[in-house]
PDB file of N, CA and C in Angstrom:
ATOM      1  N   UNK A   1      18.691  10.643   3.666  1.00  0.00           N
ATOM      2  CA  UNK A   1      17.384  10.421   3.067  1.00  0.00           C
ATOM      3  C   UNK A   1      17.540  10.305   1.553  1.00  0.00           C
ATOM      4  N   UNK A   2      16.761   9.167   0.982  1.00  0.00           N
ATOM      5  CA  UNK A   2      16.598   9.003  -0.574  1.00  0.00           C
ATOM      6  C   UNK A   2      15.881  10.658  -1.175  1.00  0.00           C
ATOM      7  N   UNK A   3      16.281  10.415  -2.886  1.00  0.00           N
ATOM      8  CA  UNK A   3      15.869  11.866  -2.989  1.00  0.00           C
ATOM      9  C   UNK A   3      15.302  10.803  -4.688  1.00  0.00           C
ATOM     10  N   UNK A   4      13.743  11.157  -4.933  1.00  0.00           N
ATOM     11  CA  UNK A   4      13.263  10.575  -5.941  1.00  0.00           C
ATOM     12  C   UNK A   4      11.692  11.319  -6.137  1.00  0.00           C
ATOM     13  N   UNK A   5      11.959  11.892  -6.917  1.00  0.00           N
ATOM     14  CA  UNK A   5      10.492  12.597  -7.319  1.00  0.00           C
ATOM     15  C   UNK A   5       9.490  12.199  -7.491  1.00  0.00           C
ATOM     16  N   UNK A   6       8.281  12.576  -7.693  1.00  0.00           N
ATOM     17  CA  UNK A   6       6.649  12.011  -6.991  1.00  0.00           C
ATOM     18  C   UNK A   6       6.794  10.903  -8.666  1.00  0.00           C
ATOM     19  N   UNK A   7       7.328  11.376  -9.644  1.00  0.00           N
ATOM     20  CA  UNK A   7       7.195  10.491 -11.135  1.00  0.00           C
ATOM     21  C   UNK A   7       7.984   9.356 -10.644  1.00  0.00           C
ATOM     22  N   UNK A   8       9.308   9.431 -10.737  1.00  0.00           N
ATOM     23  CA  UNK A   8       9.717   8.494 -10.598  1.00  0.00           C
ATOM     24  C   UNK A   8       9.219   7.068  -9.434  1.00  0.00           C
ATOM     25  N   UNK A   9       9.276   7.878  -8.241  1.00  0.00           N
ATOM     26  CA  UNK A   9       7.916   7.061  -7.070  1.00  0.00           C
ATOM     27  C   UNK A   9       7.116   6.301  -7.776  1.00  0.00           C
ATOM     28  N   UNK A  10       6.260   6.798  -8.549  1.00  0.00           N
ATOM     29  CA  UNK A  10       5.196   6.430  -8.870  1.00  0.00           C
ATOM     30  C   UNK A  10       5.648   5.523  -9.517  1.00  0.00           C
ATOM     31  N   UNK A  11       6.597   5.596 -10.297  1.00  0.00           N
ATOM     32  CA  UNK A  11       6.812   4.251 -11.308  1.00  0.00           C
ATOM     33  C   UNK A  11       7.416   2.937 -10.547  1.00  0.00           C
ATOM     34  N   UNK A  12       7.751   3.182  -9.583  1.00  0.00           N
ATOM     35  CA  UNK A  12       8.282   2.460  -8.771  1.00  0.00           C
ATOM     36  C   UNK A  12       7.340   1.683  -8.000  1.00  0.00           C
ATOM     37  N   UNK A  13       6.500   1.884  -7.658  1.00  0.00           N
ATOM     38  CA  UNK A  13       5.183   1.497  -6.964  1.00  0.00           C
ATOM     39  C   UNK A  13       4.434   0.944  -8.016  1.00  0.00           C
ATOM     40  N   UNK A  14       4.528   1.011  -9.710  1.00  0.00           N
ATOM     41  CA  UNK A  14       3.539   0.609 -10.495  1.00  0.00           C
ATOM     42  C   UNK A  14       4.544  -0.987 -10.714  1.00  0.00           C
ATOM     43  N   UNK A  15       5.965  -0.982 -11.064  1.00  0.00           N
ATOM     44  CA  UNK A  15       6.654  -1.975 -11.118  1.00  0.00           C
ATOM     45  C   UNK A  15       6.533  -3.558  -9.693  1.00  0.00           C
ATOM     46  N   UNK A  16       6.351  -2.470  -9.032  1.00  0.00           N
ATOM     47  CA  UNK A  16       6.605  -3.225  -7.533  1.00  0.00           C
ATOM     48  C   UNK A  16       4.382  -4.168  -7.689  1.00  0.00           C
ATOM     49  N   UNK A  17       3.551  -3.215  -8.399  1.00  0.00           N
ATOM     50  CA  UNK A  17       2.408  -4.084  -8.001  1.00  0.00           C
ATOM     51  C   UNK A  17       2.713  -5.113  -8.928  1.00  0.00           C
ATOM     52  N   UNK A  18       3.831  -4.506 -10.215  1.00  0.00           N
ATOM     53  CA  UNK A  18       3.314  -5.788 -11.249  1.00  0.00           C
ATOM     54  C   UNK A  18       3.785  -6.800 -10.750  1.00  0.00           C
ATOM     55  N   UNK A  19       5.150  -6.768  -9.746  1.00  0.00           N
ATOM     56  CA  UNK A  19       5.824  -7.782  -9.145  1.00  0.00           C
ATOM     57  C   UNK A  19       4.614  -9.253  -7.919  1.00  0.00           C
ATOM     58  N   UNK A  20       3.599  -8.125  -7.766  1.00  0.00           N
ATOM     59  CA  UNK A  20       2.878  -9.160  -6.990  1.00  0.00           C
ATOM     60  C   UNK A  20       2.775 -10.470  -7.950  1.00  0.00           C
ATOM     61  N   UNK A  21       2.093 -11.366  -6.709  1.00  0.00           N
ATOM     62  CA  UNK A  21       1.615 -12.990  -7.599  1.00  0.00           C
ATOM     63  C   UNK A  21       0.454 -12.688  -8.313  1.00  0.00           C
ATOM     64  N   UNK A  22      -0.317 -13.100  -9.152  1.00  0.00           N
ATOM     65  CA  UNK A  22      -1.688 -12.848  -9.600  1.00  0.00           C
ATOM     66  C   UNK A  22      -2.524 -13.088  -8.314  1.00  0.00           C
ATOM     67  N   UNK A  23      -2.195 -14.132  -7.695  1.00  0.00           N
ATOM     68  CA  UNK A  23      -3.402 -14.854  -6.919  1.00  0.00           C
ATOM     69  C   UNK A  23      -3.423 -13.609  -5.786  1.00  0.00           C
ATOM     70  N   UNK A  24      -2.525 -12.650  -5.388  1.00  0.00           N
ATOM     71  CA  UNK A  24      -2.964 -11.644  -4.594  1.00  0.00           C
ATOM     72  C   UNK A  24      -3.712 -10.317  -5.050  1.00  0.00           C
ATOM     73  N   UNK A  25      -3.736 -10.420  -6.112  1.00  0.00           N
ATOM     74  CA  UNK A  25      -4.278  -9.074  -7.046  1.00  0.00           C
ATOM     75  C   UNK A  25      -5.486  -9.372  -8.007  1.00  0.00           C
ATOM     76  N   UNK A  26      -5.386 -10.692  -7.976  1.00  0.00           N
ATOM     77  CA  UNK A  26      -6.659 -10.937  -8.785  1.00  0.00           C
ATOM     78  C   UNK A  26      -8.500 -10.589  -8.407  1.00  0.00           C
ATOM     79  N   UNK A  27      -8.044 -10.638  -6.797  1.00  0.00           N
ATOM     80  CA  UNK A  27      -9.384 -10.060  -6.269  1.00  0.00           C
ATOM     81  C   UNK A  27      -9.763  -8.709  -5.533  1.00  0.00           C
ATOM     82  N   UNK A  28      -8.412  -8.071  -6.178  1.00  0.00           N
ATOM     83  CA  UNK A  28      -9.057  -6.686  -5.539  1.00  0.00           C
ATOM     84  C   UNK A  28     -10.158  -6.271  -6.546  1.00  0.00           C
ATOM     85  N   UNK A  29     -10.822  -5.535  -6.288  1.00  0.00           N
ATOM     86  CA  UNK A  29     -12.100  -5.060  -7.080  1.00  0.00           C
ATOM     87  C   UNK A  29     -12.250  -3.848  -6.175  1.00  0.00           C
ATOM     88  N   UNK A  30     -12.853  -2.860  -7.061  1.00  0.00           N
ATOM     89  CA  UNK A  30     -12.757  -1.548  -6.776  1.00  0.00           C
ATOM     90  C   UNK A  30     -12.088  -1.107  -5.489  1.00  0.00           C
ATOM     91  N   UNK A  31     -10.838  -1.015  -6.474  1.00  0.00           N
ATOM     92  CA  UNK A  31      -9.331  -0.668  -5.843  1.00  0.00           C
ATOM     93  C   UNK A  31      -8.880   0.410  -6.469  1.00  0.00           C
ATOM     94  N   UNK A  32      -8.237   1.526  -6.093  1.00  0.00           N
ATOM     95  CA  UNK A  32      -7.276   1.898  -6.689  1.00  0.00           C
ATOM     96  C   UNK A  32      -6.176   2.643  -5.258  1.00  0.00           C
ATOM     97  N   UNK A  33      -4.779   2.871  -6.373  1.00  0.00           N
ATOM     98  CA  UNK A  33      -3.835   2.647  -5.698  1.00  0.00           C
ATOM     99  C   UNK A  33      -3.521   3.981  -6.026  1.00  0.00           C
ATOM    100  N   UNK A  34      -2.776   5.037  -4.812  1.00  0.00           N
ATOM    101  CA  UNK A  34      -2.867   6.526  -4.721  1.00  0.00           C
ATOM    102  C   UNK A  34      -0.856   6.654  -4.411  1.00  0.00           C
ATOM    103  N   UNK A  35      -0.577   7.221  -4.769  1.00  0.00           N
ATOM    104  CA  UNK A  35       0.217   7.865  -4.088  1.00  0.00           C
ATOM    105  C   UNK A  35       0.470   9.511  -3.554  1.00  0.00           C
ATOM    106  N   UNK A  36       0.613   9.501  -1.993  1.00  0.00           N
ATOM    107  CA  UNK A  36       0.859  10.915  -1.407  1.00  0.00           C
ATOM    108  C   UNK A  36       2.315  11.445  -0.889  1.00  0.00           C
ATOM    109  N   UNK A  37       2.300  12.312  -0.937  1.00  0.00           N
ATOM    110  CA  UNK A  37       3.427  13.018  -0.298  1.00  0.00           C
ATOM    111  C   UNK A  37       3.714  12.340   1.401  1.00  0.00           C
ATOM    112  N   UNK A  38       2.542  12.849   1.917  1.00  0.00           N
ATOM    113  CA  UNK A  38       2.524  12.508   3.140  1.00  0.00           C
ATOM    114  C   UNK A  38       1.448  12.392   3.788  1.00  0.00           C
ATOM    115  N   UNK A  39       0.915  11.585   4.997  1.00  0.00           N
ATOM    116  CA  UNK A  39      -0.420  11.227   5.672  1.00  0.00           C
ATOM    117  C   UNK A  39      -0.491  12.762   6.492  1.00  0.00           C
ATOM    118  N   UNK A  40      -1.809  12.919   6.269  1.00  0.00           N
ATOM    119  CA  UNK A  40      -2.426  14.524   6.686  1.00  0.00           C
ATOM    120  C   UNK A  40      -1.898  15.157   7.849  1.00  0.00           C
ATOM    121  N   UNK A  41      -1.264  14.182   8.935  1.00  0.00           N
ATOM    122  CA  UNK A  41      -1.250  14.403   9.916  1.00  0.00           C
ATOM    123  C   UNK A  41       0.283  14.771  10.095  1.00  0.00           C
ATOM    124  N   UNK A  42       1.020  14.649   8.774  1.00  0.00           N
ATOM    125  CA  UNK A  42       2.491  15.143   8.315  1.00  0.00           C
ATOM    126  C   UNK A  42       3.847  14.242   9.344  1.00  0.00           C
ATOM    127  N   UNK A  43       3.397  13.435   9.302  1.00  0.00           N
ATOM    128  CA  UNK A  43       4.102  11.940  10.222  1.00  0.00           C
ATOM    129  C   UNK A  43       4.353  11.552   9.468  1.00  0.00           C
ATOM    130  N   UNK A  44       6.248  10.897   9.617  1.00  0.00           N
ATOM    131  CA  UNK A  44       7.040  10.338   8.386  1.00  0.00           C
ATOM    132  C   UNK A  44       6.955   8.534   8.783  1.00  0.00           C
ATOM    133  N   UNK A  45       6.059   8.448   9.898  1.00  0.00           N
ATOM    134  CA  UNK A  45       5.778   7.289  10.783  1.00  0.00           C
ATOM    135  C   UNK A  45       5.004   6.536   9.275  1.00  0.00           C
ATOM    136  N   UNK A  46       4.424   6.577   8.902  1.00  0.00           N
ATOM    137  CA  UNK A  46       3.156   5.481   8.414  1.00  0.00           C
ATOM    138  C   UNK A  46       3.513   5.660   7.115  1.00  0.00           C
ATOM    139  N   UNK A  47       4.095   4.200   6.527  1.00  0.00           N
ATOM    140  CA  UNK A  47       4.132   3.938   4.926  1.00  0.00           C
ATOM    141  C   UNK A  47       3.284   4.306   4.113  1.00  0.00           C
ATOM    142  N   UNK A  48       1.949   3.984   4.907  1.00  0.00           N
ATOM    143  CA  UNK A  48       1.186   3.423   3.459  1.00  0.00           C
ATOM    144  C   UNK A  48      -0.327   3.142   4.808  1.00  0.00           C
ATOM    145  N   UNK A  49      -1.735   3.309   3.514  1.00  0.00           N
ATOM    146  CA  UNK A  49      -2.888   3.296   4.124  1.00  0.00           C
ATOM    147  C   UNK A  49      -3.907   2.721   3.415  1.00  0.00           C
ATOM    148  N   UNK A  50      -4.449   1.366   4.055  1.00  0.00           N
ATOM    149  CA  UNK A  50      -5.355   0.877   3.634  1.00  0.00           C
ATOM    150  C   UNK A  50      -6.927   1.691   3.812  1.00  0.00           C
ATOM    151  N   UNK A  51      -7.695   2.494   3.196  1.00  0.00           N
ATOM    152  CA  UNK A  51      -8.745   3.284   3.238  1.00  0.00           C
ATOM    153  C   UNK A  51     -10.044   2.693   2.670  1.00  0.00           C
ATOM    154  N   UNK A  52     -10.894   1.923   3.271  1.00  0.00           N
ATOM    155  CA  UNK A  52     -11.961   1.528   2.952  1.00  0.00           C
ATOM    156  C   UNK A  52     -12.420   0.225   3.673  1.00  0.00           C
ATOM    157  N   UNK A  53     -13.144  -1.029   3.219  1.00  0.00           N
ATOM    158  CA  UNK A  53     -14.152  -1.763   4.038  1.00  0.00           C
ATOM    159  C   UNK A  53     -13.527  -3.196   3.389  1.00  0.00           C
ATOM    160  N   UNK A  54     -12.800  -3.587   4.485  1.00  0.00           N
ATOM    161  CA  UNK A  54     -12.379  -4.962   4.337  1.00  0.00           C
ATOM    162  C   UNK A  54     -13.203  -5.949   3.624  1.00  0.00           C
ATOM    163  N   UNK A  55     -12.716  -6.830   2.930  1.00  0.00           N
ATOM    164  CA  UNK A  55     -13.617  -7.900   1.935  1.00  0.00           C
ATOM    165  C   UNK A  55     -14.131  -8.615   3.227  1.00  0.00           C
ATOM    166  N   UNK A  56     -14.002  -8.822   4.282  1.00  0.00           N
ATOM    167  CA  UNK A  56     -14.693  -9.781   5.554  1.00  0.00           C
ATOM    168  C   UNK A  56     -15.512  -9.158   6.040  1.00  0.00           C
ATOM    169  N   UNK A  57     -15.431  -7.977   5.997  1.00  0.00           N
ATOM    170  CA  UNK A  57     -16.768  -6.959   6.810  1.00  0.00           C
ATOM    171  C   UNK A  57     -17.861  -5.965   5.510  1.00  0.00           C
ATOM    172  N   UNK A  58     -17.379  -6.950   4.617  1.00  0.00           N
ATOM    173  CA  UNK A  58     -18.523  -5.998   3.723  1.00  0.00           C
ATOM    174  C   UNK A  58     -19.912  -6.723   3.665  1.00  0.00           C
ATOM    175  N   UNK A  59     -20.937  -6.008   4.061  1.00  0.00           N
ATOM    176  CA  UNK A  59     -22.483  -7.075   4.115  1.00  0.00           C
ATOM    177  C   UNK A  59     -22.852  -6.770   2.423  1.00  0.00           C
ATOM    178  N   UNK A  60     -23.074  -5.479   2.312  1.00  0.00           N
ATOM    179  CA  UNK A  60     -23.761  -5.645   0.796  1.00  0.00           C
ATOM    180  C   UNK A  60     -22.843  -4.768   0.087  1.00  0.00           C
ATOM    181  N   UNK A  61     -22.253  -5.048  -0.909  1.00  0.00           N
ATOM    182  CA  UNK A  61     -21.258  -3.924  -1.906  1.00  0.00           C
ATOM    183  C   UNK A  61     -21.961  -3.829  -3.047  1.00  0.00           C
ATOM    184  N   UNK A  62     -22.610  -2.906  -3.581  1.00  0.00           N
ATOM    185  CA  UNK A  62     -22.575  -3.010  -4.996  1.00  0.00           C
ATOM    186  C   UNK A  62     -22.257  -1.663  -5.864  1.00  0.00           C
ATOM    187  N   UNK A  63     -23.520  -1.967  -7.134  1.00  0.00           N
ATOM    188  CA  UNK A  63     -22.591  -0.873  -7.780  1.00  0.00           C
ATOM    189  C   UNK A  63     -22.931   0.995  -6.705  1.00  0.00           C
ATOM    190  N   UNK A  64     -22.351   1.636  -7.577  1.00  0.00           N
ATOM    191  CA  UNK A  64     -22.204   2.929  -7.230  1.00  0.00           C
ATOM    192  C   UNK A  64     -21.523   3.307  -5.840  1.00  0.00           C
ATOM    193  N   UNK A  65     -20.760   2.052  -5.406  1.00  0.00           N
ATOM    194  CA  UNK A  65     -19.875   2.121  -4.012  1.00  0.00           C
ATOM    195  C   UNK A  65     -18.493   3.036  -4.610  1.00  0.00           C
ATOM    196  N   UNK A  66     -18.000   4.034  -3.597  1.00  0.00           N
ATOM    197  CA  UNK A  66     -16.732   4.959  -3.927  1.00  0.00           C
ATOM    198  C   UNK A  66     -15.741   3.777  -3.785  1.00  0.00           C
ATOM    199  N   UNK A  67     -14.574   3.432  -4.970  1.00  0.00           N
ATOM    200  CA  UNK A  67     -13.315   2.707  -4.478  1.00  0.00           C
ATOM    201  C   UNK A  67     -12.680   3.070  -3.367  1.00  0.00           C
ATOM    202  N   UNK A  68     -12.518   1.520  -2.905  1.00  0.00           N
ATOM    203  CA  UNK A  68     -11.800   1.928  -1.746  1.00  0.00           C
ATOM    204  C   UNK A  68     -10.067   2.053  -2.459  1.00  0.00           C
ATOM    205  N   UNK A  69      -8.930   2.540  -0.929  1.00  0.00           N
ATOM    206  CA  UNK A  69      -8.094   3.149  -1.639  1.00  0.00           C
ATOM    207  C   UNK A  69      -6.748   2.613  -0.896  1.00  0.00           C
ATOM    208  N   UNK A  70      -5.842   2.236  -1.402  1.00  0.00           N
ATOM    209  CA  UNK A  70      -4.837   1.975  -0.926  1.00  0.00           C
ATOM    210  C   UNK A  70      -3.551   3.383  -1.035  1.00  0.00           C
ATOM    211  N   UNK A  71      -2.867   3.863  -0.029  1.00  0.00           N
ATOM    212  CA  UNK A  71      -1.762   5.394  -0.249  1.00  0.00           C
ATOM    213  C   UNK A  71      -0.876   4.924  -0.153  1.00  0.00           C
ATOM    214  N   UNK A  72       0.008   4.945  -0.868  1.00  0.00           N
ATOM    215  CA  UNK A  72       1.433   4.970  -0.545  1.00  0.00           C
ATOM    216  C   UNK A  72       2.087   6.146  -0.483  1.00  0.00           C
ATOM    217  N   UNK A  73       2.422   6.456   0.936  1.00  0.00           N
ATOM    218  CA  UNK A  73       3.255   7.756   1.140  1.00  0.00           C
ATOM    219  C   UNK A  73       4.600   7.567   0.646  1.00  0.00           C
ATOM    220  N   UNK A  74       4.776   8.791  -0.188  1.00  0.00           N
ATOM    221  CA  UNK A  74       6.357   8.964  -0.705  1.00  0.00           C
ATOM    222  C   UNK A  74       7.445   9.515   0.328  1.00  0.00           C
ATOM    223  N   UNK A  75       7.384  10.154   0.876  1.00  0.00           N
ATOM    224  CA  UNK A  75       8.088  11.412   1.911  1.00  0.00           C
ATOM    225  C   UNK A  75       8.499  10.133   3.058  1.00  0.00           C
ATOM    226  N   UNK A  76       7.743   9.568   3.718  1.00  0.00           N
ATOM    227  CA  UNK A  76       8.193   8.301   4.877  1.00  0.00           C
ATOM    228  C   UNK A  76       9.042   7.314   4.119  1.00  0.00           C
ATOM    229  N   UNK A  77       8.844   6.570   2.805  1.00  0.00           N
ATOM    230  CA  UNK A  77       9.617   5.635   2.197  1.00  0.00           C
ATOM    231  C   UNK A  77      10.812   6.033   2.099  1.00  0.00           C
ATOM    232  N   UNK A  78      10.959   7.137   2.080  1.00  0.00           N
ATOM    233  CA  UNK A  78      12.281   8.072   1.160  1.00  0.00           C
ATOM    234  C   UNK A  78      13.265   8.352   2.733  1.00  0.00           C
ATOM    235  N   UNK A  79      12.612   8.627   3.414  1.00  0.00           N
ATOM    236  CA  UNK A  79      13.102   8.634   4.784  1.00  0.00           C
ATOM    237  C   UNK A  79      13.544   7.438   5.421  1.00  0.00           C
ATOM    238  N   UNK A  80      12.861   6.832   5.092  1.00  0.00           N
ATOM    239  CA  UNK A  80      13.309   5.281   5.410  1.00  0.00           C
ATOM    240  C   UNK A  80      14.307   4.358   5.283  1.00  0.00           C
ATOM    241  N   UNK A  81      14.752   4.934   4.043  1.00  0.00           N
ATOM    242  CA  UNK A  81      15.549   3.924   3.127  1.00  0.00           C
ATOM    243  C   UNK A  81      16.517   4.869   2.248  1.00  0.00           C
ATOM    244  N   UNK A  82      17.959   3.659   2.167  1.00  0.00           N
ATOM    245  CA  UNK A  82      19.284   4.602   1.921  1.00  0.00           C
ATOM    246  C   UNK A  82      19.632   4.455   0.635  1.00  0.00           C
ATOM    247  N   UNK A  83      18.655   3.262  -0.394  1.00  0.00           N
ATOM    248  CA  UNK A  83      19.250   2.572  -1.573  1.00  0.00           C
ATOM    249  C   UNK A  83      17.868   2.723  -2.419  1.00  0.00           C
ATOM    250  N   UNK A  84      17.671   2.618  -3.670  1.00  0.00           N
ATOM    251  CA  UNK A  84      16.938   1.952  -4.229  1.00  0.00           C
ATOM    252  C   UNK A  84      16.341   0.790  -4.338  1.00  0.00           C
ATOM    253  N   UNK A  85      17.401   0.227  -3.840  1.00  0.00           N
ATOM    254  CA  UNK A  85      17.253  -1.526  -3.713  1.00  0.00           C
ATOM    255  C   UNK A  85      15.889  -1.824  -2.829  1.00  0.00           C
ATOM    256  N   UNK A  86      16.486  -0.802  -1.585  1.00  0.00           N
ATOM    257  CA  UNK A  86      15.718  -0.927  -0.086  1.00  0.00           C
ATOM    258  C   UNK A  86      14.496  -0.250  -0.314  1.00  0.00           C
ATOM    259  N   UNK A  87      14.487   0.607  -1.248  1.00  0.00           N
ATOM    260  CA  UNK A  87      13.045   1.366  -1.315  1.00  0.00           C
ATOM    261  C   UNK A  87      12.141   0.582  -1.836  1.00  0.00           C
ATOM    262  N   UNK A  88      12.212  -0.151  -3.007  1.00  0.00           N
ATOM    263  CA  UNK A  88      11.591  -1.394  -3.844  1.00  0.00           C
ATOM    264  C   UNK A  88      10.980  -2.165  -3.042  1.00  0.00           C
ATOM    265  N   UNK A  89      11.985  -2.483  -1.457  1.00  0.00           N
ATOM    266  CA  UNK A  89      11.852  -3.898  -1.274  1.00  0.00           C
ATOM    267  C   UNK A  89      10.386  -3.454  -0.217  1.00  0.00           C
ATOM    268  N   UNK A  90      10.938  -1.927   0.456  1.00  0.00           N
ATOM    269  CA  UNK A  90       9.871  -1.284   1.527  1.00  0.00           C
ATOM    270  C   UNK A  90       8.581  -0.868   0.802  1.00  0.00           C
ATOM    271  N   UNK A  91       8.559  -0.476  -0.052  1.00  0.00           N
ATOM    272  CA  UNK A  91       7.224  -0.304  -1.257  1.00  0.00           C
ATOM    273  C   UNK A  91       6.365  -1.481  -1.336  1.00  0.00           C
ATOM    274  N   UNK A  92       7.537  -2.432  -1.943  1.00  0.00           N
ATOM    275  CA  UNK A  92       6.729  -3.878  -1.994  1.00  0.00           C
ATOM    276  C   UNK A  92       6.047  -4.631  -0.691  1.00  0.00           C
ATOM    277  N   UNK A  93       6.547  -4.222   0.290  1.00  0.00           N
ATOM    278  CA  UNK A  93       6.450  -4.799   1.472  1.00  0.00           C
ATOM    279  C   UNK A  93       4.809  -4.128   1.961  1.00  0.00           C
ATOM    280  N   UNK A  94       4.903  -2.610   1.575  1.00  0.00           N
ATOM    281  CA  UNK A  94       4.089  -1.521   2.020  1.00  0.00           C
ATOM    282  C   UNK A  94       2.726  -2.093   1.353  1.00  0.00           C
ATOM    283  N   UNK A  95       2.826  -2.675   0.063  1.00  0.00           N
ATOM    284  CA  UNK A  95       1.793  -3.292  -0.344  1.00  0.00           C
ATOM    285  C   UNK A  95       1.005  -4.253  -0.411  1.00  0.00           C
ATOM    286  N   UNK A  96       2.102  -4.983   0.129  1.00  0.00           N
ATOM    287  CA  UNK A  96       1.369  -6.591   0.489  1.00  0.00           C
ATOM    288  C   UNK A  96       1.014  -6.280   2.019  1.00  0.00           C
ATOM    289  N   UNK A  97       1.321  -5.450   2.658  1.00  0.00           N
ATOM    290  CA  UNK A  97       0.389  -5.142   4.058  1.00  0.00           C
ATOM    291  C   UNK A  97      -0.809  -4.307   3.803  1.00  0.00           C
ATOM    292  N   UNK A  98      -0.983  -3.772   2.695  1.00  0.00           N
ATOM    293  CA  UNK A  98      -2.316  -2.791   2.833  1.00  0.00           C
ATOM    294  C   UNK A  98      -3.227  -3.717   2.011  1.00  0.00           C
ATOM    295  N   UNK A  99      -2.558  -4.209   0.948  1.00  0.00           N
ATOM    296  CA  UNK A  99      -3.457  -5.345   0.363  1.00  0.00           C
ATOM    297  C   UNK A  99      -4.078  -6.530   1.572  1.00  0.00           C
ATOM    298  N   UNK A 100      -3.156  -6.879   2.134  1.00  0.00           N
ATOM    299  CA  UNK A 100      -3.708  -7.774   3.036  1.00  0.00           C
ATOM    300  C   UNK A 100      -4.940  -7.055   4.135  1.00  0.00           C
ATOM    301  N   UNK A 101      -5.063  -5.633   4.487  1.00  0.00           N
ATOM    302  CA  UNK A 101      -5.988  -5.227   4.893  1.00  0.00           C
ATOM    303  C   UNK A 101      -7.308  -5.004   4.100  1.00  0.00           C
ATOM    304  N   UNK A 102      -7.167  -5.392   2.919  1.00  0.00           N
ATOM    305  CA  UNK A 102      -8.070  -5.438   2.197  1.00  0.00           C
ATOM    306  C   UNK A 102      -8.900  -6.271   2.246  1.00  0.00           C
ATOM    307  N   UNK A 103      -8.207  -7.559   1.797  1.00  0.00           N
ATOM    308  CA  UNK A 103      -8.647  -9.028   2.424  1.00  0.00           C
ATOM    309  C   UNK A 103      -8.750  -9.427   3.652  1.00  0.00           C
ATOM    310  N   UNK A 104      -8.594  -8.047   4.600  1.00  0.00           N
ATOM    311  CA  UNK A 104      -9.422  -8.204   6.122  1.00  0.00           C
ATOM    312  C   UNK A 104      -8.632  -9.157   6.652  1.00  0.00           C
ATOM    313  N   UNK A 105      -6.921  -8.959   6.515  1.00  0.00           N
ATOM    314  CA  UNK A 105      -5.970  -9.552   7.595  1.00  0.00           C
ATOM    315  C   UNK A 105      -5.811  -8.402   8.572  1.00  0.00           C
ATOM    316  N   UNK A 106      -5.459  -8.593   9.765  1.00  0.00           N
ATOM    317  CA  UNK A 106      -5.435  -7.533  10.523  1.00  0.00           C
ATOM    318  C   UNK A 106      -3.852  -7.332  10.886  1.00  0.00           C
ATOM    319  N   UNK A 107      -3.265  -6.100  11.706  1.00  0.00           N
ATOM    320  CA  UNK A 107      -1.980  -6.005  11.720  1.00  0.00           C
ATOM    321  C   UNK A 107      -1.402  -7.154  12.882  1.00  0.00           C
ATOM    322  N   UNK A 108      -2.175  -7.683  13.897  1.00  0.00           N
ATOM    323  CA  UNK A 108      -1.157  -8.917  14.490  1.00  0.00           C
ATOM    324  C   UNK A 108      -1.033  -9.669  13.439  1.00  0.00           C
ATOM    325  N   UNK A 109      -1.870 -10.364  12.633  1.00  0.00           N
ATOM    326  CA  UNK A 109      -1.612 -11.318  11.799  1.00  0.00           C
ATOM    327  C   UNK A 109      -0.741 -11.105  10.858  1.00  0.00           C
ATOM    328  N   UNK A 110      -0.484  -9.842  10.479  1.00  0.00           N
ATOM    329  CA  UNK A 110       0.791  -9.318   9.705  1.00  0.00           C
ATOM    330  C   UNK A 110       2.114  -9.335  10.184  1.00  0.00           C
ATOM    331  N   UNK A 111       2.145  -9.195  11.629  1.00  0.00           N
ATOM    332  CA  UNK A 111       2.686  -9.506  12.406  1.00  0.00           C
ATOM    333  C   UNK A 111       3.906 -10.866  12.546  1.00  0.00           C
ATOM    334  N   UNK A 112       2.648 -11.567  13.106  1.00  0.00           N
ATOM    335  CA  UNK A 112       2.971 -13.438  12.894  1.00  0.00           C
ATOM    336  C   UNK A 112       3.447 -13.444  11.537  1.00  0.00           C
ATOM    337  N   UNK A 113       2.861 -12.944  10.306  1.00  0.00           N
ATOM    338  CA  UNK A 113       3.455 -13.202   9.447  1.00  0.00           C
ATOM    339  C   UNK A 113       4.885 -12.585   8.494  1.00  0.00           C
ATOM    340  N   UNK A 114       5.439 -11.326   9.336  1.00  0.00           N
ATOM    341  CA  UNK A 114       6.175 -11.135   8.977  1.00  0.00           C
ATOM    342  C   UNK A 114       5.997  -9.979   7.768  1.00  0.00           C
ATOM    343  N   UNK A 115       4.502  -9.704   7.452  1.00  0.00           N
ATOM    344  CA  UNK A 115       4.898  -8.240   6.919  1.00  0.00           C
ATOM    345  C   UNK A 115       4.251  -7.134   7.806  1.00  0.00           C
ATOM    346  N   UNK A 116       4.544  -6.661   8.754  1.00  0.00           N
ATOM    347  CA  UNK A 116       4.514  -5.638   9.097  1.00  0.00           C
ATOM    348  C   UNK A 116       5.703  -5.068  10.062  1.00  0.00           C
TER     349      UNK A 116
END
């Protein structure tokens, strides 16, 4: 198992969003991006968690709505992966699947497409 502290994580996950394209980040809106230790249920199973109301199923959003939230669990990545290299690439990966649940792709279609 990788061994990298919740700081360093974090910076790693801030590098990896800047790495997105614009055109995938340009429309998140009340977003923010969390990182946890681990999902409540203490399962090293699940990367990462898209938490809130898909852009396809939202009828009315406005102001005073709570951000929705994207997690990236640290404790499963770290378990996952033997390199730095590989953690980057599983981070990055972790994000363009929760982002895409944002934009109300679902996990077959992540699927077909190869990030999940």
């Amino acid at each position: 198992m990788l061994e990298l502290d919740t700081e360093a994580f974090e910076a790693l996950v801030v590098d990896e969003l800047d790495r997105l394209p614009d055109e995938m980040v340009d429309g998140l809106d009340n977003l923010i991006f969390v990182v946890e230790d681990r999902p409540e249920n203490g399962t090293l199973d699940t990367l990462g968690l898209y938490d809130g109301v898909a852009l396809t199923e939202r009828d009315r959003y406005g102001f005073g709505e709570m951000p929705d939230r994207i997690i990236v669990y640290r404790e499963p990545h770290l378990a996952a992966c033997e390199t730095l290299d590989e953690l980057a690439d599983e981070i990055h990966t972790t994000l363009v699947h929760e982002i895409a649940h944002f934009y109300g792709i679902d996990d077959e279609r992540l699927h077909e497409l190869g990030w999940a």
